[in-house]
PDBML (XML) file of the C-alpha atoms, coordinates in Angstrom:
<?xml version="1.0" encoding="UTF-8" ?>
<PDBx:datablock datablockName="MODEL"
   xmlns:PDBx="http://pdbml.pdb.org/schema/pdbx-v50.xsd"
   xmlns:xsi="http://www.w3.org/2001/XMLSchema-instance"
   xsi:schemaLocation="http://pdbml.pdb.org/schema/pdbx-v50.xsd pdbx-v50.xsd">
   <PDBx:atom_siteCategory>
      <PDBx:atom_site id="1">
         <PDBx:B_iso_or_equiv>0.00</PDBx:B_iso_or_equiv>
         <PDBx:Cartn_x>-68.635</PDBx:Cartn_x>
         <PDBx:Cartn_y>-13.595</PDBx:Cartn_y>
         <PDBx:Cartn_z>35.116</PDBx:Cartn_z>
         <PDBx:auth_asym_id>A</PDBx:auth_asym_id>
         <PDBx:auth_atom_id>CA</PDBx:auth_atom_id>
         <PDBx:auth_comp_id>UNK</PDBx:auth_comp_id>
         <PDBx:auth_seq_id>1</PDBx:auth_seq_id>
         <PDBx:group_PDB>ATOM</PDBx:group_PDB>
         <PDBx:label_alt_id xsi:nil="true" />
         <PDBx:label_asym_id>A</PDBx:label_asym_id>
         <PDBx:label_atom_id>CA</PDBx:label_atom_id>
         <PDBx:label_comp_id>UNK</PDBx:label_comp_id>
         <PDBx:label_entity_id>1</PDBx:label_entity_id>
         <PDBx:label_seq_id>1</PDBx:label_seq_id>
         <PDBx:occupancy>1.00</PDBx:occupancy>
         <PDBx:pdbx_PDB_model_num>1</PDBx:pdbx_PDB_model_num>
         <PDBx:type_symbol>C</PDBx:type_symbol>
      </PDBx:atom_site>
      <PDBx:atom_site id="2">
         <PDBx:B_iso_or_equiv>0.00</PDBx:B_iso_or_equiv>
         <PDBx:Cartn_x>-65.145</PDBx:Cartn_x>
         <PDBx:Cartn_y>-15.478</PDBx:Cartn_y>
         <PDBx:Cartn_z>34.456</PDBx:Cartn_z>
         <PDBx:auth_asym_id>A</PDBx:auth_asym_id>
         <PDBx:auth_atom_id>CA</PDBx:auth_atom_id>
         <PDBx:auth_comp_id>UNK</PDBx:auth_comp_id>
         <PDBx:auth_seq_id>2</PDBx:auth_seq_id>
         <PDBx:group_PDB>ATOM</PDBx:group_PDB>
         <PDBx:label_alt_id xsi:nil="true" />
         <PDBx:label_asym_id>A</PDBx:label_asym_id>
         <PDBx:label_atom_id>CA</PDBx:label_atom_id>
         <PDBx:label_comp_id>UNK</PDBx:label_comp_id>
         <PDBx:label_entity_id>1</PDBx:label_entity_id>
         <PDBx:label_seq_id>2</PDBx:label_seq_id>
         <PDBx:occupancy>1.00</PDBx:occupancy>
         <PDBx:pdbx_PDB_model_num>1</PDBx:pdbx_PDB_model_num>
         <PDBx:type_symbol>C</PDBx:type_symbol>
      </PDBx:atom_site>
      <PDBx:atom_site id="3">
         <PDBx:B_iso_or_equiv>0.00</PDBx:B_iso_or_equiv>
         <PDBx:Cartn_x>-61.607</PDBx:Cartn_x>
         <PDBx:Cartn_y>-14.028</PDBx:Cartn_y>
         <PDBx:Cartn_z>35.591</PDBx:Cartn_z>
         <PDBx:auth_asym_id>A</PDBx:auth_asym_id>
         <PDBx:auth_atom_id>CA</PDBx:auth_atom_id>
         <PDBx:auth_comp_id>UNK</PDBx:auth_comp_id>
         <PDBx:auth_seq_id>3</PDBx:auth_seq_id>
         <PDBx:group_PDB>ATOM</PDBx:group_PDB>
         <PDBx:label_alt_id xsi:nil="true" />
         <PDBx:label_asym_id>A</PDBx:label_asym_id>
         <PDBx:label_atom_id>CA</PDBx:label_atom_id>
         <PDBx:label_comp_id>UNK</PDBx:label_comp_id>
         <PDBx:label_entity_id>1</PDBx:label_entity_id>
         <PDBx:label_seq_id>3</PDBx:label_seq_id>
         <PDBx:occupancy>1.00</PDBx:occupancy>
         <PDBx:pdbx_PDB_model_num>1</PDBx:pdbx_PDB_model_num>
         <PDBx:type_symbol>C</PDBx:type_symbol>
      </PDBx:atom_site>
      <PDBx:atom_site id="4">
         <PDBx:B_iso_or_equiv>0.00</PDBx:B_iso_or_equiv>
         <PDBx:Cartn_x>-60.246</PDBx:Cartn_x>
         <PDBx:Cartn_y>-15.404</PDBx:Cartn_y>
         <PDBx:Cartn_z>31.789</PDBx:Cartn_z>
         <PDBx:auth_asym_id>A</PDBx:auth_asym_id>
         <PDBx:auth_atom_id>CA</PDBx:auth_atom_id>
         <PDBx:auth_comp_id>UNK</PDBx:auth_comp_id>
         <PDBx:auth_seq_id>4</PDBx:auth_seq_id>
         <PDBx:group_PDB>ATOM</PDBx:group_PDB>
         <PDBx:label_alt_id xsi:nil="true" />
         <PDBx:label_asym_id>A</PDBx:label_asym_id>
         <PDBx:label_atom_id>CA</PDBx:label_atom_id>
         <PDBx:label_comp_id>UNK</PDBx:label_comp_id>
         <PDBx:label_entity_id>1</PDBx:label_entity_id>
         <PDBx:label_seq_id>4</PDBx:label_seq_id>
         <PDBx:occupancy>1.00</PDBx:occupancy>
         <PDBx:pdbx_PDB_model_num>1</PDBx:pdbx_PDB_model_num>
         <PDBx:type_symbol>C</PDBx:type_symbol>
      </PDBx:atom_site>
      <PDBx:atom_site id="5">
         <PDBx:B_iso_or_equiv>0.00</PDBx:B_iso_or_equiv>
         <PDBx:Cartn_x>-56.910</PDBx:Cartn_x>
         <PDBx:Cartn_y>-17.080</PDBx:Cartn_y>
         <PDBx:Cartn_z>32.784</PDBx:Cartn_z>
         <PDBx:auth_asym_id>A</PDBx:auth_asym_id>
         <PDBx:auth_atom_id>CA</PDBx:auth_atom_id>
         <PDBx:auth_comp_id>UNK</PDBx:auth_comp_id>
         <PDBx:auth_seq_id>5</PDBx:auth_seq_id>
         <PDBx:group_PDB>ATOM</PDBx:group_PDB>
         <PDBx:label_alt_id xsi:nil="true" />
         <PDBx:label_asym_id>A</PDBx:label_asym_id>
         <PDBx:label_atom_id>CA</PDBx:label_atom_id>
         <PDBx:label_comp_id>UNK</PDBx:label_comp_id>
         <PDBx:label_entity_id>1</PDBx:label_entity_id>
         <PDBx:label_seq_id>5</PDBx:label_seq_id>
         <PDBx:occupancy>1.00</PDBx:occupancy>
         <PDBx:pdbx_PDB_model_num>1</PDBx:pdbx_PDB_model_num>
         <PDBx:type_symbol>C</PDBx:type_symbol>
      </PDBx:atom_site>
      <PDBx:atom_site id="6">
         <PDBx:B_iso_or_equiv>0.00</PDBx:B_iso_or_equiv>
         <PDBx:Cartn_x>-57.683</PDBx:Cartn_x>
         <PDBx:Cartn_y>-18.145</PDBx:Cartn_y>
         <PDBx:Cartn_z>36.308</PDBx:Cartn_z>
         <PDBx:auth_asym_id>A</PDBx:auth_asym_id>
         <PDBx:auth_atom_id>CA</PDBx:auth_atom_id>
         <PDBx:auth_comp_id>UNK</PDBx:auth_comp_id>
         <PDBx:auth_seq_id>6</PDBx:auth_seq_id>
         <PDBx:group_PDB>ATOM</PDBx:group_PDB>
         <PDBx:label_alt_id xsi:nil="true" />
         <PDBx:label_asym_id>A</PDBx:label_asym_id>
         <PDBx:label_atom_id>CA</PDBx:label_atom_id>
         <PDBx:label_comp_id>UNK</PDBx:label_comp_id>
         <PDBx:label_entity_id>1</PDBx:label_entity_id>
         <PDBx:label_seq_id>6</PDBx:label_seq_id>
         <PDBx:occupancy>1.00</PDBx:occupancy>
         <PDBx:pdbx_PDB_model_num>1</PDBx:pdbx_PDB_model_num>
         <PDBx:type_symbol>C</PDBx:type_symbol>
      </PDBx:atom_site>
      <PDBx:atom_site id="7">
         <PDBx:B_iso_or_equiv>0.00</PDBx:B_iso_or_equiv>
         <PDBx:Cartn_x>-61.430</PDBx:Cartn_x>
         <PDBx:Cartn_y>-19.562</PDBx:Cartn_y>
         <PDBx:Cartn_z>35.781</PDBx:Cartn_z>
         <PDBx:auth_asym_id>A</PDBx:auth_asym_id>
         <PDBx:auth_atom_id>CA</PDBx:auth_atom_id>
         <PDBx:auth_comp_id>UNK</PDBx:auth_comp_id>
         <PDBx:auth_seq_id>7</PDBx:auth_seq_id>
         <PDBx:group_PDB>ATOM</PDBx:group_PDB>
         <PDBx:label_alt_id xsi:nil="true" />
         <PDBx:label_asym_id>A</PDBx:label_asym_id>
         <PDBx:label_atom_id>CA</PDBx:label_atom_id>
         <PDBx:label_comp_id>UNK</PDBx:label_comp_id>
         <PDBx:label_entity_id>1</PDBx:label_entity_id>
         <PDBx:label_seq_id>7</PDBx:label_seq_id>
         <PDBx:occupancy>1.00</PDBx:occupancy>
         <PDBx:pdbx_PDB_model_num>1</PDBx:pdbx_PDB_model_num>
         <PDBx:type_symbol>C</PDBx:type_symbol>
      </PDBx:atom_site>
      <PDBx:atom_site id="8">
         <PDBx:B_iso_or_equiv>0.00</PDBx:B_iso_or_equiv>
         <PDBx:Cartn_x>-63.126</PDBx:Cartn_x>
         <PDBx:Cartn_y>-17.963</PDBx:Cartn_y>
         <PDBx:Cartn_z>39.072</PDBx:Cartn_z>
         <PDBx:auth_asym_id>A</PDBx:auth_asym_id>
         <PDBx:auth_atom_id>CA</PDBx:auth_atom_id>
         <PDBx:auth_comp_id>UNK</PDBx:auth_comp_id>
         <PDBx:auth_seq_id>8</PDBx:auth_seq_id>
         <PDBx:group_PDB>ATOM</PDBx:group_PDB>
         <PDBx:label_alt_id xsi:nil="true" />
         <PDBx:label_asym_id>A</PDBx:label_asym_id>
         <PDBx:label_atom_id>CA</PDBx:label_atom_id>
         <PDBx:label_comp_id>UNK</PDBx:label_comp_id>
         <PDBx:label_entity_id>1</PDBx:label_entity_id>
         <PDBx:label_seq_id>8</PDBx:label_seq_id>
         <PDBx:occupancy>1.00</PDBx:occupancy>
         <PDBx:pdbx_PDB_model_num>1</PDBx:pdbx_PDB_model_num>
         <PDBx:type_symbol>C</PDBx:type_symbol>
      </PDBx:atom_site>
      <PDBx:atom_site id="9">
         <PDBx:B_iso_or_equiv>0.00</PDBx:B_iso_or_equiv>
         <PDBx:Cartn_x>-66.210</PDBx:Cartn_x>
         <PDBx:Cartn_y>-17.273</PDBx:Cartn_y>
         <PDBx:Cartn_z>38.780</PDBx:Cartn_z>
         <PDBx:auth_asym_id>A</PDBx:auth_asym_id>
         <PDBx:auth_atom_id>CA</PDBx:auth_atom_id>
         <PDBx:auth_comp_id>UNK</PDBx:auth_comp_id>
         <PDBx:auth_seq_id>9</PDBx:auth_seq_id>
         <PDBx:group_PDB>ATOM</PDBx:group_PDB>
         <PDBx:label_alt_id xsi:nil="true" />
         <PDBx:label_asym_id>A</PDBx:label_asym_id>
         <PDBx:label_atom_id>CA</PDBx:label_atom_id>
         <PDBx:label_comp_id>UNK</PDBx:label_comp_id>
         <PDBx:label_entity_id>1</PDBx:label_entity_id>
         <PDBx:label_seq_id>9</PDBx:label_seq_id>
         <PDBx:occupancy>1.00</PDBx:occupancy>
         <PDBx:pdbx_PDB_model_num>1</PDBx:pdbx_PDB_model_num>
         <PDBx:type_symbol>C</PDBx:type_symbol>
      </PDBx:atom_site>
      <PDBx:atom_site id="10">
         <PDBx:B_iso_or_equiv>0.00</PDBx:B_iso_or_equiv>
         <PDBx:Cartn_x>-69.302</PDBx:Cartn_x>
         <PDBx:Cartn_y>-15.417</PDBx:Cartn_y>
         <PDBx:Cartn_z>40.035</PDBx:Cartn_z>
         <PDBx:auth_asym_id>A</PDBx:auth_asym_id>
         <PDBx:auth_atom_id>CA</PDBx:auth_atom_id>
         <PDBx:auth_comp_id>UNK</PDBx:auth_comp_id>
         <PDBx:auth_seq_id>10</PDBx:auth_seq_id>
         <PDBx:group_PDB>ATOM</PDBx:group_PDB>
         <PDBx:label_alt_id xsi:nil="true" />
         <PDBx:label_asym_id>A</PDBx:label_asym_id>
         <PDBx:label_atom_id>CA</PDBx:label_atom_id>
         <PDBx:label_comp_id>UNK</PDBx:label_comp_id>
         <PDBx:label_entity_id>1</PDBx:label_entity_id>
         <PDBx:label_seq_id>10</PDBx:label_seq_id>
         <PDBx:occupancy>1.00</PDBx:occupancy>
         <PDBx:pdbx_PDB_model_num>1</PDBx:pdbx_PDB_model_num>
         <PDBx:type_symbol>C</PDBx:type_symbol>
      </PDBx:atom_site>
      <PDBx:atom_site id="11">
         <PDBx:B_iso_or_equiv>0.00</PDBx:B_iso_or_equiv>
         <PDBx:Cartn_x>-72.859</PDBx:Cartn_x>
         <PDBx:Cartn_y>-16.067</PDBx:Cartn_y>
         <PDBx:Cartn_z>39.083</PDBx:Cartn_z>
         <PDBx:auth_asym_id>A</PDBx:auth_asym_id>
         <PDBx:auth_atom_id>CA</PDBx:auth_atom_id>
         <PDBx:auth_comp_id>UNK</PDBx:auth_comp_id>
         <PDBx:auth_seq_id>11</PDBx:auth_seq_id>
         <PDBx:group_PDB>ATOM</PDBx:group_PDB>
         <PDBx:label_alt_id xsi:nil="true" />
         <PDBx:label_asym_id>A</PDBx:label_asym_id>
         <PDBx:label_atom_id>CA</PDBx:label_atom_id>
         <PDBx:label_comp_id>UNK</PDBx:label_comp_id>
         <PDBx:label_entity_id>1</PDBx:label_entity_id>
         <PDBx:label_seq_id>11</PDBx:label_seq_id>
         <PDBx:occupancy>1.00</PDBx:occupancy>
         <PDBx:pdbx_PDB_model_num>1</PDBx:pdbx_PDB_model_num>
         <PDBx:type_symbol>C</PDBx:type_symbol>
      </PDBx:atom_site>
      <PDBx:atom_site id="12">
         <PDBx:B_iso_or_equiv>0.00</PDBx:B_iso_or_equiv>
         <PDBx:Cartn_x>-76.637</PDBx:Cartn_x>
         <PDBx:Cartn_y>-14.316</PDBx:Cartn_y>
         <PDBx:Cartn_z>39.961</PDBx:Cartn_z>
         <PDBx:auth_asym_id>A</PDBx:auth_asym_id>
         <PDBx:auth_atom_id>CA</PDBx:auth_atom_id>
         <PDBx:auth_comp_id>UNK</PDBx:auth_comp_id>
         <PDBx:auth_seq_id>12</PDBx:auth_seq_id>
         <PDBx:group_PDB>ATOM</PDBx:group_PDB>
         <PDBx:label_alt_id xsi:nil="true" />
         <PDBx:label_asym_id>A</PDBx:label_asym_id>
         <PDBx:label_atom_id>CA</PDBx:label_atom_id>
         <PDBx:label_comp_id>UNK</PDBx:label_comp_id>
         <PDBx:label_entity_id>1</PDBx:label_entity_id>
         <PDBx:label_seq_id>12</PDBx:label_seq_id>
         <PDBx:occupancy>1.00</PDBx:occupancy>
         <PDBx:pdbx_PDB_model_num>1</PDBx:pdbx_PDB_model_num>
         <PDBx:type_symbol>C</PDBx:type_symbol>
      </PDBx:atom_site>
      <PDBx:atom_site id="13">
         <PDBx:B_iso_or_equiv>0.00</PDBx:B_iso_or_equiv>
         <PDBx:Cartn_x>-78.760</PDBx:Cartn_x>
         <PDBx:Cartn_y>-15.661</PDBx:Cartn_y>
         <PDBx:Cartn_z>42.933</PDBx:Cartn_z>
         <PDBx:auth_asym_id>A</PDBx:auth_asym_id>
         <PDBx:auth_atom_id>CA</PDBx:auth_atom_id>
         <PDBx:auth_comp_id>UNK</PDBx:auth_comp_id>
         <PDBx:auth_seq_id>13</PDBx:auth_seq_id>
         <PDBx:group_PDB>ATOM</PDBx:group_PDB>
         <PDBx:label_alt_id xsi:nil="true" />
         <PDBx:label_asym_id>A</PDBx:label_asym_id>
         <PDBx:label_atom_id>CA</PDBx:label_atom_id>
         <PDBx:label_comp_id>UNK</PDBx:label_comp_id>
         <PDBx:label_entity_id>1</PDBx:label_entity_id>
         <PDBx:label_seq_id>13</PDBx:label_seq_id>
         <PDBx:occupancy>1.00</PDBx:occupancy>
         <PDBx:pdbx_PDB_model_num>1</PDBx:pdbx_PDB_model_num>
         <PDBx:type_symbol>C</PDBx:type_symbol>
      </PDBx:atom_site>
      <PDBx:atom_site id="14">
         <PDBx:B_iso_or_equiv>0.00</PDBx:B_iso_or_equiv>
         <PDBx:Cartn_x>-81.304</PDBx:Cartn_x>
         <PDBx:Cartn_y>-15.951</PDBx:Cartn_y>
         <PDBx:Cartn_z>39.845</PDBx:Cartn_z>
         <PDBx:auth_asym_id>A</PDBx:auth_asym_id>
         <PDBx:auth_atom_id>CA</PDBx:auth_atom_id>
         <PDBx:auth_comp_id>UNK</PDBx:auth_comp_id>
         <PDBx:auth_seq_id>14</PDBx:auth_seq_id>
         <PDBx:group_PDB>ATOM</PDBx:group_PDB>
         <PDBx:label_alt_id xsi:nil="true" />
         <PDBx:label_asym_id>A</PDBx:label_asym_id>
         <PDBx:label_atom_id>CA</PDBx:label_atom_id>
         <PDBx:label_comp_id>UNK</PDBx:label_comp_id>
         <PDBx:label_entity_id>1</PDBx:label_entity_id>
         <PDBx:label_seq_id>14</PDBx:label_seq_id>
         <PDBx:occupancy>1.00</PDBx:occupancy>
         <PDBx:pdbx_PDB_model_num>1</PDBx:pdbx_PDB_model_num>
         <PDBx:type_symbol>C</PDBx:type_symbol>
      </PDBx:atom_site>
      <PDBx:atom_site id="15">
         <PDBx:B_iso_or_equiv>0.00</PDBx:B_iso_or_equiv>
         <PDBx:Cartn_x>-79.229</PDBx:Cartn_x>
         <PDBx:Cartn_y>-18.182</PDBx:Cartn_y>
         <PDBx:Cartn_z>38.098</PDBx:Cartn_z>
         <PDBx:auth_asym_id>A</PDBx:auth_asym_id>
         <PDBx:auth_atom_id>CA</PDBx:auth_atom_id>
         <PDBx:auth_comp_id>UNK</PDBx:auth_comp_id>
         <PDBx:auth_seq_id>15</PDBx:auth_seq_id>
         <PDBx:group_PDB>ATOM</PDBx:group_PDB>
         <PDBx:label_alt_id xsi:nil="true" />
         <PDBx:label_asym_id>A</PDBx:label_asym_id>
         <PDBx:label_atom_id>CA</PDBx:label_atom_id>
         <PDBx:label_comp_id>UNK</PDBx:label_comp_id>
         <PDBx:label_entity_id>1</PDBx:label_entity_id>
         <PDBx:label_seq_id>15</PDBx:label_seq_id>
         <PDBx:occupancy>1.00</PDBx:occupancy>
         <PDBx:pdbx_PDB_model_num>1</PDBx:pdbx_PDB_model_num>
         <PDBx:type_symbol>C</PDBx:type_symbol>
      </PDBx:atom_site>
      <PDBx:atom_site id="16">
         <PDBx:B_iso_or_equiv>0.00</PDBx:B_iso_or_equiv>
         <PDBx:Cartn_x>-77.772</PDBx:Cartn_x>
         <PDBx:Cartn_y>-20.474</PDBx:Cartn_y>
         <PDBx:Cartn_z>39.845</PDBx:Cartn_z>
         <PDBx:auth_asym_id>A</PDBx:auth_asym_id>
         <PDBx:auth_atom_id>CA</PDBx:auth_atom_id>
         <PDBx:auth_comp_id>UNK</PDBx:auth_comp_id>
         <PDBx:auth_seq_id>16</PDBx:auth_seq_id>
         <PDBx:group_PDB>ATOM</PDBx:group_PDB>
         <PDBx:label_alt_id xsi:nil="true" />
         <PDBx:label_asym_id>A</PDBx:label_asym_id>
         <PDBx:label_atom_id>CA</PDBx:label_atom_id>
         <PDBx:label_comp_id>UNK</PDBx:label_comp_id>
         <PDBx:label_entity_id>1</PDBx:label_entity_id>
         <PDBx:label_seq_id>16</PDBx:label_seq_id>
         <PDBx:occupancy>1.00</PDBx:occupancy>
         <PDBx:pdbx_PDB_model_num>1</PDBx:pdbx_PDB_model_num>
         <PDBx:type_symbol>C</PDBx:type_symbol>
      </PDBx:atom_site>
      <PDBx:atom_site id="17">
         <PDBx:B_iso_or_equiv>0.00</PDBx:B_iso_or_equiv>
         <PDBx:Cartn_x>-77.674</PDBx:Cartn_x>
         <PDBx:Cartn_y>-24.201</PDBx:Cartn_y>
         <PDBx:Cartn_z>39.500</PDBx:Cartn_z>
         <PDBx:auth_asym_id>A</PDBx:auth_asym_id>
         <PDBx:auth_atom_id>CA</PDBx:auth_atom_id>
         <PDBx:auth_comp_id>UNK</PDBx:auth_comp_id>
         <PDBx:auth_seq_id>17</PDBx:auth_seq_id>
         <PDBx:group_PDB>ATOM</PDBx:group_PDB>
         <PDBx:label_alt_id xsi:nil="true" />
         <PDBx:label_asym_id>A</PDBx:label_asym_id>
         <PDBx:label_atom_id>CA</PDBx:label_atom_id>
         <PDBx:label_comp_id>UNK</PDBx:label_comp_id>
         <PDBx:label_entity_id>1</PDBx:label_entity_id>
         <PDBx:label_seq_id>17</PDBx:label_seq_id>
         <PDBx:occupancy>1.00</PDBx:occupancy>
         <PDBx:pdbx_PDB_model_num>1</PDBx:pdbx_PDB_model_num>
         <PDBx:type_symbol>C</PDBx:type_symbol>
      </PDBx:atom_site>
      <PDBx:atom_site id="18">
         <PDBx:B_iso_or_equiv>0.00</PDBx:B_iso_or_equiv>
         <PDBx:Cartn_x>-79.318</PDBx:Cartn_x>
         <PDBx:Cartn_y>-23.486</PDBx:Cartn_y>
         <PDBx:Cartn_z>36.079</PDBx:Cartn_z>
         <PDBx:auth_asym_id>A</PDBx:auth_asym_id>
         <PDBx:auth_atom_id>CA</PDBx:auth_atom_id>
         <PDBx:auth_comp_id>UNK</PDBx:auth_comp_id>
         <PDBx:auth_seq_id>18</PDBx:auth_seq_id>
         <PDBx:group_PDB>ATOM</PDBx:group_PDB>
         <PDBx:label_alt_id xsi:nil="true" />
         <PDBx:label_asym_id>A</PDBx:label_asym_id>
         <PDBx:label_atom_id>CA</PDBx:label_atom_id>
         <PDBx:label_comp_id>UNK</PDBx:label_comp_id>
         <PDBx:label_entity_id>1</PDBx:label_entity_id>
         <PDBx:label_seq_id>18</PDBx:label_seq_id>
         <PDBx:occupancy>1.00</PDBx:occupancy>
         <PDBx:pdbx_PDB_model_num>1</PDBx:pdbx_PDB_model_num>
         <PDBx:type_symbol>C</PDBx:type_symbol>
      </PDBx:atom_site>
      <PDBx:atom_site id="19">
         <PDBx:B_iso_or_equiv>0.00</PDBx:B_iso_or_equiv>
         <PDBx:Cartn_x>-76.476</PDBx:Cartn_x>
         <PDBx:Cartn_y>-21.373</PDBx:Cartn_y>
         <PDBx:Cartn_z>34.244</PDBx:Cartn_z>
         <PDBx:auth_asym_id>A</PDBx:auth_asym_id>
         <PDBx:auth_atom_id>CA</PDBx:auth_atom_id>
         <PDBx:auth_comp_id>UNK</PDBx:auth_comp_id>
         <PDBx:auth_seq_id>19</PDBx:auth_seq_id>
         <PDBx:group_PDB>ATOM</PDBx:group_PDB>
         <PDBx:label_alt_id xsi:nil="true" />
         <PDBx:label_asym_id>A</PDBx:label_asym_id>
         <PDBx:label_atom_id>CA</PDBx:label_atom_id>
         <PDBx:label_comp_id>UNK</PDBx:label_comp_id>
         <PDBx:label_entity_id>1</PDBx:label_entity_id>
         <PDBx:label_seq_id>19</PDBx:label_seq_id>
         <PDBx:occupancy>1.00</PDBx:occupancy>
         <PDBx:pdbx_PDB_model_num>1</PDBx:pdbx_PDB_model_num>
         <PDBx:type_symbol>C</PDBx:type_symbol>
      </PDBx:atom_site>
      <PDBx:atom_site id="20">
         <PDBx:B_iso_or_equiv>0.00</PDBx:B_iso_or_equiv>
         <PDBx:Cartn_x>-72.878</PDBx:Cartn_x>
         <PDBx:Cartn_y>-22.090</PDBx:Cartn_y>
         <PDBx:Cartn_z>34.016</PDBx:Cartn_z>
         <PDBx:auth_asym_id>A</PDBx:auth_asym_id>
         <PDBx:auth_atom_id>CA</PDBx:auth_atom_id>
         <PDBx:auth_comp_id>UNK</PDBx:auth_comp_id>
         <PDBx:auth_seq_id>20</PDBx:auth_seq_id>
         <PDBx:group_PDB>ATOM</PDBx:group_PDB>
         <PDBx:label_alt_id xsi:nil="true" />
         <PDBx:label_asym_id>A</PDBx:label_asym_id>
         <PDBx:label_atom_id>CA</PDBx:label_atom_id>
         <PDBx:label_comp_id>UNK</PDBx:label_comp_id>
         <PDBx:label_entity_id>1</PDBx:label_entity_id>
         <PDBx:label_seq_id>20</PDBx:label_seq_id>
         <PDBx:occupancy>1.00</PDBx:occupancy>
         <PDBx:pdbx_PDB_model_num>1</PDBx:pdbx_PDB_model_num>
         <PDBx:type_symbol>C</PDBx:type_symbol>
      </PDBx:atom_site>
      <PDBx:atom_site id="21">
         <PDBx:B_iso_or_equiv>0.00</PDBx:B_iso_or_equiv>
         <PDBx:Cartn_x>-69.814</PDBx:Cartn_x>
         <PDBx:Cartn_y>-20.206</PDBx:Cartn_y>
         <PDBx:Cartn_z>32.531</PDBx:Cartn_z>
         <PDBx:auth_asym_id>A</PDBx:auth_asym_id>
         <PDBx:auth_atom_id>CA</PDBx:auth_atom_id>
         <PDBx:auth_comp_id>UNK</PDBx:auth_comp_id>
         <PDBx:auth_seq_id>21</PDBx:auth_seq_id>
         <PDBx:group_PDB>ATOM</PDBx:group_PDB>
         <PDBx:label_alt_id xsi:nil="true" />
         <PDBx:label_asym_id>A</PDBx:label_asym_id>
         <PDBx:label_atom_id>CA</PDBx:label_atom_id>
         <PDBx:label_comp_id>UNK</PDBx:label_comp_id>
         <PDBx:label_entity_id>1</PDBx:label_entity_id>
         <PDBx:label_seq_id>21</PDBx:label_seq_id>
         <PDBx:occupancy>1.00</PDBx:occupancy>
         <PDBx:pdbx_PDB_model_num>1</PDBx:pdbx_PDB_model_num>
         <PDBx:type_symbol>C</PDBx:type_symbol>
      </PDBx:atom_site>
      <PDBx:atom_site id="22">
         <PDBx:B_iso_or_equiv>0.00</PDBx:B_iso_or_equiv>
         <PDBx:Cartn_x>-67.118</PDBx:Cartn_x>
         <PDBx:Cartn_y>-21.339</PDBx:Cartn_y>
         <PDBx:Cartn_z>30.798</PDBx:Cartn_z>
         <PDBx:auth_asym_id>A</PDBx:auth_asym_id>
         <PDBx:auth_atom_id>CA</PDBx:auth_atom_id>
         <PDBx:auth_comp_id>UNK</PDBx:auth_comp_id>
         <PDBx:auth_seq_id>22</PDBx:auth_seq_id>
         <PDBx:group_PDB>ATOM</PDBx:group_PDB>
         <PDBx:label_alt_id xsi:nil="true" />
         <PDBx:label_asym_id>A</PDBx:label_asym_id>
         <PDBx:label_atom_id>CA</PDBx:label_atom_id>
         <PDBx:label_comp_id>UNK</PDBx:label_comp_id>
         <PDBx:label_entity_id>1</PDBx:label_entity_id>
         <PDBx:label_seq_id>22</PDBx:label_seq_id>
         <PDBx:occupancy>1.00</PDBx:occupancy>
         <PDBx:pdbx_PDB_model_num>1</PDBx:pdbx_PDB_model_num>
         <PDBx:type_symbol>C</PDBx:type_symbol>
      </PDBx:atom_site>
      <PDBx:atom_site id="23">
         <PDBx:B_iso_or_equiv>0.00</PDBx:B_iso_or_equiv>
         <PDBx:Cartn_x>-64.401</PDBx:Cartn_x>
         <PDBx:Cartn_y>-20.565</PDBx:Cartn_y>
         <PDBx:Cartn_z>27.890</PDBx:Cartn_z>
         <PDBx:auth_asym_id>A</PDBx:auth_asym_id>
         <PDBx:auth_atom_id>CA</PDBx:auth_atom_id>
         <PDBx:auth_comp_id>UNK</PDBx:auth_comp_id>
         <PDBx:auth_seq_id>23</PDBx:auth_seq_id>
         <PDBx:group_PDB>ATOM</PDBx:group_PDB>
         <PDBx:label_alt_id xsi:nil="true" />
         <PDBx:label_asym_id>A</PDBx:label_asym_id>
         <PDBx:label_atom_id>CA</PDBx:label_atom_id>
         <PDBx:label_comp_id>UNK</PDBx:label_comp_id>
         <PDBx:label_entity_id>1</PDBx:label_entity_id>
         <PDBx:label_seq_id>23</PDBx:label_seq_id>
         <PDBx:occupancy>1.00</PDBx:occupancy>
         <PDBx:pdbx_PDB_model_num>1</PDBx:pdbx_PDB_model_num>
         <PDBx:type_symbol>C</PDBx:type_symbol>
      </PDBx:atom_site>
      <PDBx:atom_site id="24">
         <PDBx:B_iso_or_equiv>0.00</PDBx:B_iso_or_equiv>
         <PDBx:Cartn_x>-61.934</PDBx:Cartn_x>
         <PDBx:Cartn_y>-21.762</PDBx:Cartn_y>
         <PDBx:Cartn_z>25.748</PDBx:Cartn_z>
         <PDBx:auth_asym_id>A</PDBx:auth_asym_id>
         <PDBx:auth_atom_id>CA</PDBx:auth_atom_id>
         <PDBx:auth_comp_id>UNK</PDBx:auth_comp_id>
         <PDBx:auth_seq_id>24</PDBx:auth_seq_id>
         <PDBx:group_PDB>ATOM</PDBx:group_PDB>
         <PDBx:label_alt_id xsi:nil="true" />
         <PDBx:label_asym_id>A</PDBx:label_asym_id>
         <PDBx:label_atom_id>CA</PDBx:label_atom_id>
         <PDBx:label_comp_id>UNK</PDBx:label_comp_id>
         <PDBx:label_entity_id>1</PDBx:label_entity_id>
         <PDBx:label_seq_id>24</PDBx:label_seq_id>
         <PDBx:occupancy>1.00</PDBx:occupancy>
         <PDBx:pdbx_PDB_model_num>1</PDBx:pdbx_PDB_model_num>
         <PDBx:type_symbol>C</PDBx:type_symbol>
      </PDBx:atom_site>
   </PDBx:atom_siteCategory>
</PDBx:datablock>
């Protein structure tokens, strides 16, 4: 998950290192 505006983020144990979120 991404907080839109400020970019913090939160990912899954399962998935990190491998996944990454972003927008534009």
């Amino acid at each position: 998950a991404i907080r839109w505006t400020w970019g913090n983020t939160v990912y899954a144990d399962s998935v990190k290192g491998r996944f990454t979120i972003s927008r534009d």
